[in-house]
N, C-alpha and C. Protein backbone atom coordinates (compact mmCIF):
# COMPACT_ATOMS: atom_id res chain seq x y z
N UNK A 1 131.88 108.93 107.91
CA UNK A 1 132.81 107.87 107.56
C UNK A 1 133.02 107.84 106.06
N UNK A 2 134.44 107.40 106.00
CA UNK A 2 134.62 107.75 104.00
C UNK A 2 134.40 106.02 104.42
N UNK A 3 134.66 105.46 102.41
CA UNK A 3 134.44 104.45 102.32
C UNK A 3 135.84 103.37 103.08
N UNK A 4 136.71 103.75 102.80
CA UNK A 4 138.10 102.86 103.41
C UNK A 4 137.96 102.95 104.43
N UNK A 5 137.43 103.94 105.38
CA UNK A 5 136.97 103.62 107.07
C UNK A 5 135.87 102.47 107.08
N UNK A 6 134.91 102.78 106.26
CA UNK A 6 134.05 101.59 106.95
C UNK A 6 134.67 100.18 106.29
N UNK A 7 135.10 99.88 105.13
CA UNK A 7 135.82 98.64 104.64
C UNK A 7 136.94 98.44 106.03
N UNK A 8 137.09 99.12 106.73
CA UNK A 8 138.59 98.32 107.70
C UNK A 8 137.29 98.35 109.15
N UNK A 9 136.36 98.77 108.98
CA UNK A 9 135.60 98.79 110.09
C UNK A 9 134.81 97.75 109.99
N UNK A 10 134.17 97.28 108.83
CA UNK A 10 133.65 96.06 108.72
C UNK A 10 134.79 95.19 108.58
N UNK A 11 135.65 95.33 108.22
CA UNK A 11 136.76 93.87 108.31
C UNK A 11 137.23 93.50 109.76
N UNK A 12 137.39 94.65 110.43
CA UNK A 12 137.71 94.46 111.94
C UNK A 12 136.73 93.95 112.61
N UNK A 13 135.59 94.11 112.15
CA UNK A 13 134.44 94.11 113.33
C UNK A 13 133.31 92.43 113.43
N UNK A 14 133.57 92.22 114.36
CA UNK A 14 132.49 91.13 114.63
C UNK A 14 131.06 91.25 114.57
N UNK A 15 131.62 92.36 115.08
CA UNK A 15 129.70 93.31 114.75
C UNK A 15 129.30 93.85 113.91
N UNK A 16 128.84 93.55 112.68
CA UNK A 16 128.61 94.75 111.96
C UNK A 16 127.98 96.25 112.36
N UNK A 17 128.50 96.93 111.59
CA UNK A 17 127.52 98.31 112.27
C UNK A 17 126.52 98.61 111.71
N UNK A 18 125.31 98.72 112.28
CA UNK A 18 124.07 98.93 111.80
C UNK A 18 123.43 100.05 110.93
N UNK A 19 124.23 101.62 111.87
CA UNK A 19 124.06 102.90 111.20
C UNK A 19 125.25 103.71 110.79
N UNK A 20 125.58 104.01 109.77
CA UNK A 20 126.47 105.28 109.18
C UNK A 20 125.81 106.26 109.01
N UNK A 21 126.33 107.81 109.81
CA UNK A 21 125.66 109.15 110.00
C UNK A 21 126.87 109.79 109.15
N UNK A 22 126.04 110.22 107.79
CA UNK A 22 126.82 111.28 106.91
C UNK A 22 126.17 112.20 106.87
N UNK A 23 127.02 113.21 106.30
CA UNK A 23 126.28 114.23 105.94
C UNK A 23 125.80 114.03 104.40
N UNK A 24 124.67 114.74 103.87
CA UNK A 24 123.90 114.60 102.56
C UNK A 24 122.87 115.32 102.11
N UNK A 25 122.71 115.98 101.21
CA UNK A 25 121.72 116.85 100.51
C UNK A 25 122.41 117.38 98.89
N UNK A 26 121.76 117.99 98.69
CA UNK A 26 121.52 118.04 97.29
C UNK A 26 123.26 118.87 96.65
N UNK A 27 123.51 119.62 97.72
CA UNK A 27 125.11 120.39 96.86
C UNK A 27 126.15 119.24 97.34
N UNK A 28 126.03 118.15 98.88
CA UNK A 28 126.52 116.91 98.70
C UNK A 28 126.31 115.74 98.54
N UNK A 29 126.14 115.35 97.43
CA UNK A 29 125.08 114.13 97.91
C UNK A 29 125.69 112.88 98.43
N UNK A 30 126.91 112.68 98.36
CA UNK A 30 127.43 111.24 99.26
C UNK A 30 127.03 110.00 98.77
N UNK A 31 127.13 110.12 97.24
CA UNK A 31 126.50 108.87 96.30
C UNK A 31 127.39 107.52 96.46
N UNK A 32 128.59 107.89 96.63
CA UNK A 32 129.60 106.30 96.84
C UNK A 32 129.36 105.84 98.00
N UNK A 33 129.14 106.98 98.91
CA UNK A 33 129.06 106.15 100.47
C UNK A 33 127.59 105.49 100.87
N UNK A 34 126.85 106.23 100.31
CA UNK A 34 125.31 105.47 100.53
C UNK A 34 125.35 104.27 99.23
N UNK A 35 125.78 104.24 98.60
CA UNK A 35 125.87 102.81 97.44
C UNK A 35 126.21 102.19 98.46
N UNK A 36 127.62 102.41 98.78
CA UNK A 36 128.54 101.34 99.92
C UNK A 36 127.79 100.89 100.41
N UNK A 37 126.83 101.81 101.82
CA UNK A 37 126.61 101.09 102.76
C UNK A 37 125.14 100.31 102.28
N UNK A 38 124.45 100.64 101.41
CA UNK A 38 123.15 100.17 100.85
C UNK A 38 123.95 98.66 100.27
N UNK A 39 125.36 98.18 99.50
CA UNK A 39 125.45 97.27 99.15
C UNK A 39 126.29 96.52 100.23
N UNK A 40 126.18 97.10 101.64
CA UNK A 40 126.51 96.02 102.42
C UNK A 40 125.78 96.07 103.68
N UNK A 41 124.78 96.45 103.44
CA UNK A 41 123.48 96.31 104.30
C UNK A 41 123.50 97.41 106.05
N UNK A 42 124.33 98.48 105.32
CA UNK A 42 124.41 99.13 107.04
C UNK A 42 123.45 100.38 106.17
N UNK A 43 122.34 100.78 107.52
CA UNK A 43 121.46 101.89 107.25
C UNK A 43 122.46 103.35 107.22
N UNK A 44 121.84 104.05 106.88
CA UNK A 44 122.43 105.59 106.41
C UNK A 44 121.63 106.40 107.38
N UNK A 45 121.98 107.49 108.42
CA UNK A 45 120.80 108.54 108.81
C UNK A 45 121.94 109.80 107.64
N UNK A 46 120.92 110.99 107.68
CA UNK A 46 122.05 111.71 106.87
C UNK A 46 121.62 112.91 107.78
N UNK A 47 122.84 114.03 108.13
CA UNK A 47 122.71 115.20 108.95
C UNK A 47 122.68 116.19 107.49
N UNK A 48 122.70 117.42 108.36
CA UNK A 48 122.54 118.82 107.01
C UNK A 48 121.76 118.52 105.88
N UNK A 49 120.57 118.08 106.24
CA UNK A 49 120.13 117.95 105.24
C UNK A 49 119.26 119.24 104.24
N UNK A 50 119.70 120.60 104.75
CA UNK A 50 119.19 121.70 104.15
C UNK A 50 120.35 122.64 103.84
N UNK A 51 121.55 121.99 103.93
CA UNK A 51 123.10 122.20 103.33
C UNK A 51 123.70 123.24 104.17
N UNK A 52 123.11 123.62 105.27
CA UNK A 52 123.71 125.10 106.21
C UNK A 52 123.16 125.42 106.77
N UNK A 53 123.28 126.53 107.81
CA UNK A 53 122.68 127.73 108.53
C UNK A 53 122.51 128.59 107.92
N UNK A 54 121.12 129.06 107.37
CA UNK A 54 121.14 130.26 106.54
C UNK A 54 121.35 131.57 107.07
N UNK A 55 122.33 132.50 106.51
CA UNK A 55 122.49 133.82 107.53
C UNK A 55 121.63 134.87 107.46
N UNK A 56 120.96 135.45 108.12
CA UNK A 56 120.47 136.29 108.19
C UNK A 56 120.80 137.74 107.26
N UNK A 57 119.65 138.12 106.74
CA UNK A 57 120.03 138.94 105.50
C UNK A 57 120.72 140.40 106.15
N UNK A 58 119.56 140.43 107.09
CA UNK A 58 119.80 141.68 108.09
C UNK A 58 121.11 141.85 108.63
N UNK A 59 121.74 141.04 108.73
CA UNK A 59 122.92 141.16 109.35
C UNK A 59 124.12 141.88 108.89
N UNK A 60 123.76 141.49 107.27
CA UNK A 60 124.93 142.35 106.58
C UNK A 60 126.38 141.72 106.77
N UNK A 61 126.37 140.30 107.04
CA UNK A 61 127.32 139.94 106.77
C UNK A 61 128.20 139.03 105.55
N UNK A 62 129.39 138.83 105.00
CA UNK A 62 130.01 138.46 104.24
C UNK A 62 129.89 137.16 104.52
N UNK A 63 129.79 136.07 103.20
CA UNK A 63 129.77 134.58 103.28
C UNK A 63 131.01 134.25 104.12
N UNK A 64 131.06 132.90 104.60
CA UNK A 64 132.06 132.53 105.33
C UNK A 64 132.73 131.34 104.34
N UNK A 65 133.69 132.18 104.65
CA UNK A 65 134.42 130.70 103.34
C UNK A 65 135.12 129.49 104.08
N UNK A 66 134.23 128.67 103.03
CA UNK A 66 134.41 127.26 103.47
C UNK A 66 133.14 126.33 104.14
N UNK A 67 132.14 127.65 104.28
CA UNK A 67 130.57 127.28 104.56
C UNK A 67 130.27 126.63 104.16
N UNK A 68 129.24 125.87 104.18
CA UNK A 68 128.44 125.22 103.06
C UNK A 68 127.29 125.86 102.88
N UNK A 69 126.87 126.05 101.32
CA UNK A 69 125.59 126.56 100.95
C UNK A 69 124.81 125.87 102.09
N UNK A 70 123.57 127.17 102.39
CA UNK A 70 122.14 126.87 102.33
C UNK A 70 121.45 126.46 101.72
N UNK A 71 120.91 125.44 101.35
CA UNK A 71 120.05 125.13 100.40
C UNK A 71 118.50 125.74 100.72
N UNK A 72 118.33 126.35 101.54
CA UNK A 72 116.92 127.42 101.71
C UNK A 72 116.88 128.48 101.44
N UNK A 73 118.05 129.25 100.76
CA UNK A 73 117.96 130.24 100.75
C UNK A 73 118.24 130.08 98.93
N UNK A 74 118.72 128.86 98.04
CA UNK A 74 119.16 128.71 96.76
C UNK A 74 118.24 129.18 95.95
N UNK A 75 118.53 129.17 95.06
CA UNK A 75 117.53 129.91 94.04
C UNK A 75 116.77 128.62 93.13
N UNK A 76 117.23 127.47 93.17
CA UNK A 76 116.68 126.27 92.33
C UNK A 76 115.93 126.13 93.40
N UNK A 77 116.28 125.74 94.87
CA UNK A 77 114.97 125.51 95.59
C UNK A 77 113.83 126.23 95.93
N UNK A 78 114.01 127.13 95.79
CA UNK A 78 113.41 128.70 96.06
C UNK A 78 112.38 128.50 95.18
N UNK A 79 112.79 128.48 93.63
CA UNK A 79 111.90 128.30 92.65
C UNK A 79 110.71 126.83 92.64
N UNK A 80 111.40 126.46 92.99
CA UNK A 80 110.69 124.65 93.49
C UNK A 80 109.42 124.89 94.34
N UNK A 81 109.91 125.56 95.24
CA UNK A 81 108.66 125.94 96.10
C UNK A 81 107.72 126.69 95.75
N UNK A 82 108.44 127.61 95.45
CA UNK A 82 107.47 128.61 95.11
C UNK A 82 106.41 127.83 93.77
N UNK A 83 106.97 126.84 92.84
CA UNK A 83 105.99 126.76 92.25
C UNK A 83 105.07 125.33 92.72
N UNK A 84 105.85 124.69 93.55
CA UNK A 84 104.55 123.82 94.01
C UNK A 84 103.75 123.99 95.34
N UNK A 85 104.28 125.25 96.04
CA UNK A 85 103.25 126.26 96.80
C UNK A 85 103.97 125.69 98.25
N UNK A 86 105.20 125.10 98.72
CA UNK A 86 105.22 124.89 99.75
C UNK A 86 106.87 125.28 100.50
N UNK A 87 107.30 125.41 101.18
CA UNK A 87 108.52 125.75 101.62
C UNK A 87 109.85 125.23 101.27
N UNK A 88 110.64 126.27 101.71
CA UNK A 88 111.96 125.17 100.69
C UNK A 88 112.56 124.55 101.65
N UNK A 89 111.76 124.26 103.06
CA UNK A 89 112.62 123.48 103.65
C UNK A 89 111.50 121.59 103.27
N UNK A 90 110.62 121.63 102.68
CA UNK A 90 109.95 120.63 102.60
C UNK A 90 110.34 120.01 101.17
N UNK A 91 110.74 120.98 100.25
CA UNK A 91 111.41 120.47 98.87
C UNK A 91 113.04 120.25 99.01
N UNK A 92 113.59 120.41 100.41
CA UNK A 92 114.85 119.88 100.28
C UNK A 92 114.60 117.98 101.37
N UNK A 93 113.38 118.48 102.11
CA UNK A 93 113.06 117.11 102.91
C UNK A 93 112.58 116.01 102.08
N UNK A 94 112.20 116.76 100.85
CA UNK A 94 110.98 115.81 99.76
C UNK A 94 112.49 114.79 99.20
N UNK A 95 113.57 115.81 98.57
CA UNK A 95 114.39 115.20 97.75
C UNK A 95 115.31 113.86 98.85
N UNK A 96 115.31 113.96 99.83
CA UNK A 96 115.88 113.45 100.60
C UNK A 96 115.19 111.95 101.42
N UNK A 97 114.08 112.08 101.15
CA UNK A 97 112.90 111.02 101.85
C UNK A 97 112.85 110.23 100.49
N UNK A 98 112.79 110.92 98.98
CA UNK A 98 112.74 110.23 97.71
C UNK A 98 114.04 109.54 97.34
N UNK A 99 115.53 109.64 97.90
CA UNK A 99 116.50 109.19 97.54
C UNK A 99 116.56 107.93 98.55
N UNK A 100 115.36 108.00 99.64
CA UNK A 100 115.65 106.62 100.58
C UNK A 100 116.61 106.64 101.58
């Protein structure tokens, strides 16, 4: 949901809605829409939170344009891990559990 969907969704609605499911991680982070819904009290779950399907190296295939990065396969997270000894799927879970 962008923000002018949920403003006509909370104006329409008797109910407020409890959860907004965005997508979010570190190449998107979705900073206006989690303000939004944090300053009008609807929870956030966030999907992709490791920015893609990483492709297989073996495969030998060409990026797909319009993909979205992997963030497991990046080289800032890569380095992250590697120097605090743990996977880069736990330093993209870390940044994501720390933003709330």
């Amino acid at each position: 949901f962008s923000i002018p969907k949920l403003e006509a969704l909370l104006a329409a609605s008797k109910v407020r809605p409890a959860v907004c499911h965005v997508e979010g991680h570190p190449h998107f982070r979705n900073d206006d829409v989690l303000r939004f819904c944090r300053e009008n009290s609807v929870h956030v779950t966030v999907s992709h939170a490791t920015g893609g399907v990483p492709r297989p190296k073996s495969a030998h295939l060409p990026p797909v344009a319009g993909a979205p990065p992997c963030l497991l396969v990046d080289d800032t997270v890569q380095s992250i891990a590697e120097r605090r000894d743990v996977m880069p799927e736990q330093v993209v879970l870390r940044w994501a559990l720390q933003r709330g």
